[in-house]
Protein backbone atom coordinates (compact mmCIF):
# COMPACT_ATOMS: atom_id res chain seq x y z
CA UNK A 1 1.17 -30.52 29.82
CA UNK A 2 2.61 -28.98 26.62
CA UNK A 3 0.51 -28.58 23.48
CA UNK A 4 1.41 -27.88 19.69
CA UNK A 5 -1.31 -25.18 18.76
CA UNK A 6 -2.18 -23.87 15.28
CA UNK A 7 -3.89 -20.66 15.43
CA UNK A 8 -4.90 -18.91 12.61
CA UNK A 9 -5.03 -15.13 11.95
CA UNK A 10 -7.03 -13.88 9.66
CA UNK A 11 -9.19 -10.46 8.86
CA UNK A 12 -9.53 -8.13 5.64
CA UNK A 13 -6.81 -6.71 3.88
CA UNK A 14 -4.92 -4.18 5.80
CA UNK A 15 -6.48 -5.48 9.25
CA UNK A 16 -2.57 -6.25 10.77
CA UNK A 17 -2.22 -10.08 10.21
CA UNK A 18 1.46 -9.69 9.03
CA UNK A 19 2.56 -7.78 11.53
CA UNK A 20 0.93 -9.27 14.12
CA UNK A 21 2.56 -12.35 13.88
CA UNK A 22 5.88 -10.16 12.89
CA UNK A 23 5.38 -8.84 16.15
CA UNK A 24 5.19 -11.97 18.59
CA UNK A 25 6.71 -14.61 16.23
CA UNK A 26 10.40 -16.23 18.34
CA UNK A 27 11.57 -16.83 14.88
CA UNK A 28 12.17 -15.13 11.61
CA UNK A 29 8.38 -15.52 9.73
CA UNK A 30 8.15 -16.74 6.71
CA UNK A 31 6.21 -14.39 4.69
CA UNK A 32 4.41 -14.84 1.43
CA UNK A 33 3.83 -10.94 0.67
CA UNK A 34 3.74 -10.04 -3.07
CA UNK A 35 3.17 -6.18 -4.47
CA UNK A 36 -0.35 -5.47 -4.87
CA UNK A 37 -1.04 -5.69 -8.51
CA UNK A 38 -4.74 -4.89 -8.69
CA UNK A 39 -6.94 -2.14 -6.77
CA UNK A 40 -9.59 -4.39 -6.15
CA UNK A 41 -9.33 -3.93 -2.09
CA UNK A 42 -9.72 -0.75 -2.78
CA UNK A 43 -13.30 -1.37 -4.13
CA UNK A 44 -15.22 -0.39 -1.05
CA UNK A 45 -12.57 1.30 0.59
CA UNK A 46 -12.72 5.06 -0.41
CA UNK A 47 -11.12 7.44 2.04
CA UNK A 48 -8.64 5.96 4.15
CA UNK A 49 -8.09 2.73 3.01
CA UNK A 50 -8.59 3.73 -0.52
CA UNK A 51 -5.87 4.67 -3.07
CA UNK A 52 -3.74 8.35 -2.43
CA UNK A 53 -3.32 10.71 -4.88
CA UNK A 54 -2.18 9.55 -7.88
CA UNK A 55 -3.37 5.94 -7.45
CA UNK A 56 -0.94 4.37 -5.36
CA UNK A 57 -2.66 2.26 -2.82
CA UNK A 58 -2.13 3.07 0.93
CA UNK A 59 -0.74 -0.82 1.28
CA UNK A 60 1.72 -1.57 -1.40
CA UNK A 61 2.31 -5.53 -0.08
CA UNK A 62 -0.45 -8.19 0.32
CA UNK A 63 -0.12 -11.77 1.66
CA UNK A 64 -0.50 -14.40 -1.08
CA UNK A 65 -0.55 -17.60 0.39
CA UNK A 66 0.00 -17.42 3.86
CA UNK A 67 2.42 -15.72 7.12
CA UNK A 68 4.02 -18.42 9.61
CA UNK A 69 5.70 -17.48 12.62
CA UNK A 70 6.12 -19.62 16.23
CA UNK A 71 5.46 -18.20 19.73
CA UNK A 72 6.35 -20.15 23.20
CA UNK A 73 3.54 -18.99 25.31
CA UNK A 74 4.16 -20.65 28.81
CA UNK A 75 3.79 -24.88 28.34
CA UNK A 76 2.17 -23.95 24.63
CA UNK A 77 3.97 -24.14 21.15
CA UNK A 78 1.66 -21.67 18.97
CA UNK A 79 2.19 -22.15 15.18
CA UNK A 80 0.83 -18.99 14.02
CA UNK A 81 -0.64 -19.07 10.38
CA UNK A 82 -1.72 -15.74 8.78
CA UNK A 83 -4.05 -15.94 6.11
CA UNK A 84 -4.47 -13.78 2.50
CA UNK A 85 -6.84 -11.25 3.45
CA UNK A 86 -8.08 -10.74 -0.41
CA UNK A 87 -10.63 -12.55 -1.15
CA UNK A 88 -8.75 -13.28 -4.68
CA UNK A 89 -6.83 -15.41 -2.48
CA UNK A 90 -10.05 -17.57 -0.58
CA UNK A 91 -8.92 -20.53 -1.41
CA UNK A 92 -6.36 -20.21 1.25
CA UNK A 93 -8.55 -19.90 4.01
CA UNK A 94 -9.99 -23.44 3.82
CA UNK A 95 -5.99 -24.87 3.31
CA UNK A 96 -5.14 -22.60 6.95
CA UNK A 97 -8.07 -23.54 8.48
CA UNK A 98 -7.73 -27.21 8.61
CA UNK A 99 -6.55 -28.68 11.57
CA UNK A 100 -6.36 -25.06 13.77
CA UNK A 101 -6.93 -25.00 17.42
CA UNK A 102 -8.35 -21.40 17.03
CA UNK A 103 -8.52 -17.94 15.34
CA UNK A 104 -8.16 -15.12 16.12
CA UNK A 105 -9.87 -12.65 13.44
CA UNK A 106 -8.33 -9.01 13.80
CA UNK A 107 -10.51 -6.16 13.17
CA UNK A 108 -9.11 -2.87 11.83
CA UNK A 109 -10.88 -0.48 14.69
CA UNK A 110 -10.18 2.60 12.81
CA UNK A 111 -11.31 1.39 9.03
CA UNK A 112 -15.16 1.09 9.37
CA UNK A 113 -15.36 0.29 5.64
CA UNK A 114 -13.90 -3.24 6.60
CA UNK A 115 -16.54 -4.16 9.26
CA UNK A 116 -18.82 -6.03 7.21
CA UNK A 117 -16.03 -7.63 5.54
CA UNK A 118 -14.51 -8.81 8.82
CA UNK A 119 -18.34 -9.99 9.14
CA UNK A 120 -17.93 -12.52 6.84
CA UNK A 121 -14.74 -13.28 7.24
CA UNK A 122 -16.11 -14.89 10.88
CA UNK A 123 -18.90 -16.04 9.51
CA UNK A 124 -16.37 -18.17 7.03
CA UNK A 125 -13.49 -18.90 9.49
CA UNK A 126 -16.53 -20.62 12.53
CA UNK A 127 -18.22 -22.26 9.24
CA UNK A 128 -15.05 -24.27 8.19
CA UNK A 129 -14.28 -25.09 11.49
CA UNK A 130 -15.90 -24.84 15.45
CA UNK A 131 -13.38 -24.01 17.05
CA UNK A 132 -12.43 -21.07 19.77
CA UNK A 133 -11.52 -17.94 18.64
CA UNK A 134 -11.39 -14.18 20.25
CA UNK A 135 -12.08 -10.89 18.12
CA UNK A 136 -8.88 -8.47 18.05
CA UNK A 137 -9.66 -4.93 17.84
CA UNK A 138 -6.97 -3.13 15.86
CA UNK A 139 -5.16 -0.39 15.47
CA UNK A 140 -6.34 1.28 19.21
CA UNK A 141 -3.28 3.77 18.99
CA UNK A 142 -5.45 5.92 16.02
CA UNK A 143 -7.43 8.52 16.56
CA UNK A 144 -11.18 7.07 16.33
CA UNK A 145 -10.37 3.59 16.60
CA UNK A 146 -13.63 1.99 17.36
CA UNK A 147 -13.54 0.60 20.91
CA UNK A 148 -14.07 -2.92 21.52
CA UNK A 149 -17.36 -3.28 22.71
CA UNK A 150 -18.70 -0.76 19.74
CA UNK A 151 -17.95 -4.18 17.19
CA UNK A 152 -20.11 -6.28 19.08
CA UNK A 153 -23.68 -5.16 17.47
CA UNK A 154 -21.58 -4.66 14.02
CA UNK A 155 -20.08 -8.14 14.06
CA UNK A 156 -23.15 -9.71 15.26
CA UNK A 157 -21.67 -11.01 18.43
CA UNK A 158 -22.99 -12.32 21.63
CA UNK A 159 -22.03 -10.76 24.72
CA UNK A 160 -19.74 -14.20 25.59
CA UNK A 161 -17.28 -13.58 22.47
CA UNK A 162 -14.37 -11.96 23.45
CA UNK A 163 -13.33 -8.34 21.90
CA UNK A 164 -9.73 -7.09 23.34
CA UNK A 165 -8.18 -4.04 22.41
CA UNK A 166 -4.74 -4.76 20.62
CA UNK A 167 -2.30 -2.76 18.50
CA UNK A 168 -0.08 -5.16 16.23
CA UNK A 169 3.24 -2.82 16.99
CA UNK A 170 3.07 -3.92 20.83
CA UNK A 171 4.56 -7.35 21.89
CA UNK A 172 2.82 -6.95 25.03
CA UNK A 173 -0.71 -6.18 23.05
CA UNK A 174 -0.20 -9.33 20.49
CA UNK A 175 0.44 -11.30 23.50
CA UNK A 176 -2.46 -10.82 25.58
CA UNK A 177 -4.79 -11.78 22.78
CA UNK A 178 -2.60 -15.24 22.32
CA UNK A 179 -2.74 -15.40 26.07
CA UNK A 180 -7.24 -14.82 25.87
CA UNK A 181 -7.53 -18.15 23.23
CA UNK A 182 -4.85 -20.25 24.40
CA UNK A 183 -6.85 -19.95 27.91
CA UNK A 184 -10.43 -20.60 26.02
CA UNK A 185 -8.67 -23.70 23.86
């Protein structure tokens, strides 16, 4: 039987959301990505994530509204809706999360600064909506990309809650997370 399935991506700023869905998407995604104009992600970033030399910040685009792209995935139509991940941009999250099968919150494995923010971020997304959802850890291509199971205790997650490896840039990667929560929807 064939089903329609929204599933929402979501994680902080920097986590992979647009190219994620860039990634797997059959069709050209409509994108919403605007030049940063403030430094405020960069509030409890330092290091990495922070601003380079001279102030330019290490991620010159952010999503503003929302990314959209559409996957086949065997007898399943996935609508794929990334979310803002600013918090500037919140009010989003509630407009994406209506009506989604599941989420799938990406985690940026190598950015420890953005743990507690990918924290809430769950804590939001299973508050607006019960629904099933699988943790993607990012960004396992870098050099001291924290393994999957090393979230767990971080994110506050029960040993049932699925953690998978994934890095954004591989079809193959993006798929087998799609593949994880279309099975657990």
């Amino acid at each position: 039987m064939s089903r329609s399935l929204k599933i929402v991506v979501t994680g902080p700023f920097g986590a992979g959301k647009s190219s994620f869905i860039r990634t797997i998407s059959e069709i050209a995604v409509v994108a919403t990505e605007r030049r940063v104009s403030d430094a405020t992600f960069a509030s409890t970033a330092p290091g990495p994530r922070g601003l380079r030399a001279y102030g330019q910040p290490d991620k010159p685009y952010t999503t503003v509204a929302m990314d959209y792209g559409r996957l086949t995935l065997g007898d399943d139509v996935l609508h794929l809706h990334g979310t803002p991940g600013q918090a500037r941009f919140d009010f989003m999250w509630d407009i994406l999360a209506r009506e989604m099968a599941g989420f799938v919150l990406l985690v940026d494995a190598a950015a420890p600064d953005t743990f507690a923010e990918a924290r809430d971020l769950l804590s939001t997304f299973t508050a607006l909506r019960r629904v099933p959802f699988v943790v993607a850890a990012n960004k396992q291509d870098l050099p001291g990309a924290a393994k999957p199971e090393k979230l767990r205790p971080v994110l506050g997650l029960p040993a049932e809650t699925l953690i998978l490896p994934c890095t954004t840039a591989r079809k193959t990667s993006v798929r087998q997370v799609l593949s994880q929560l279309t099975q657990l929807i």
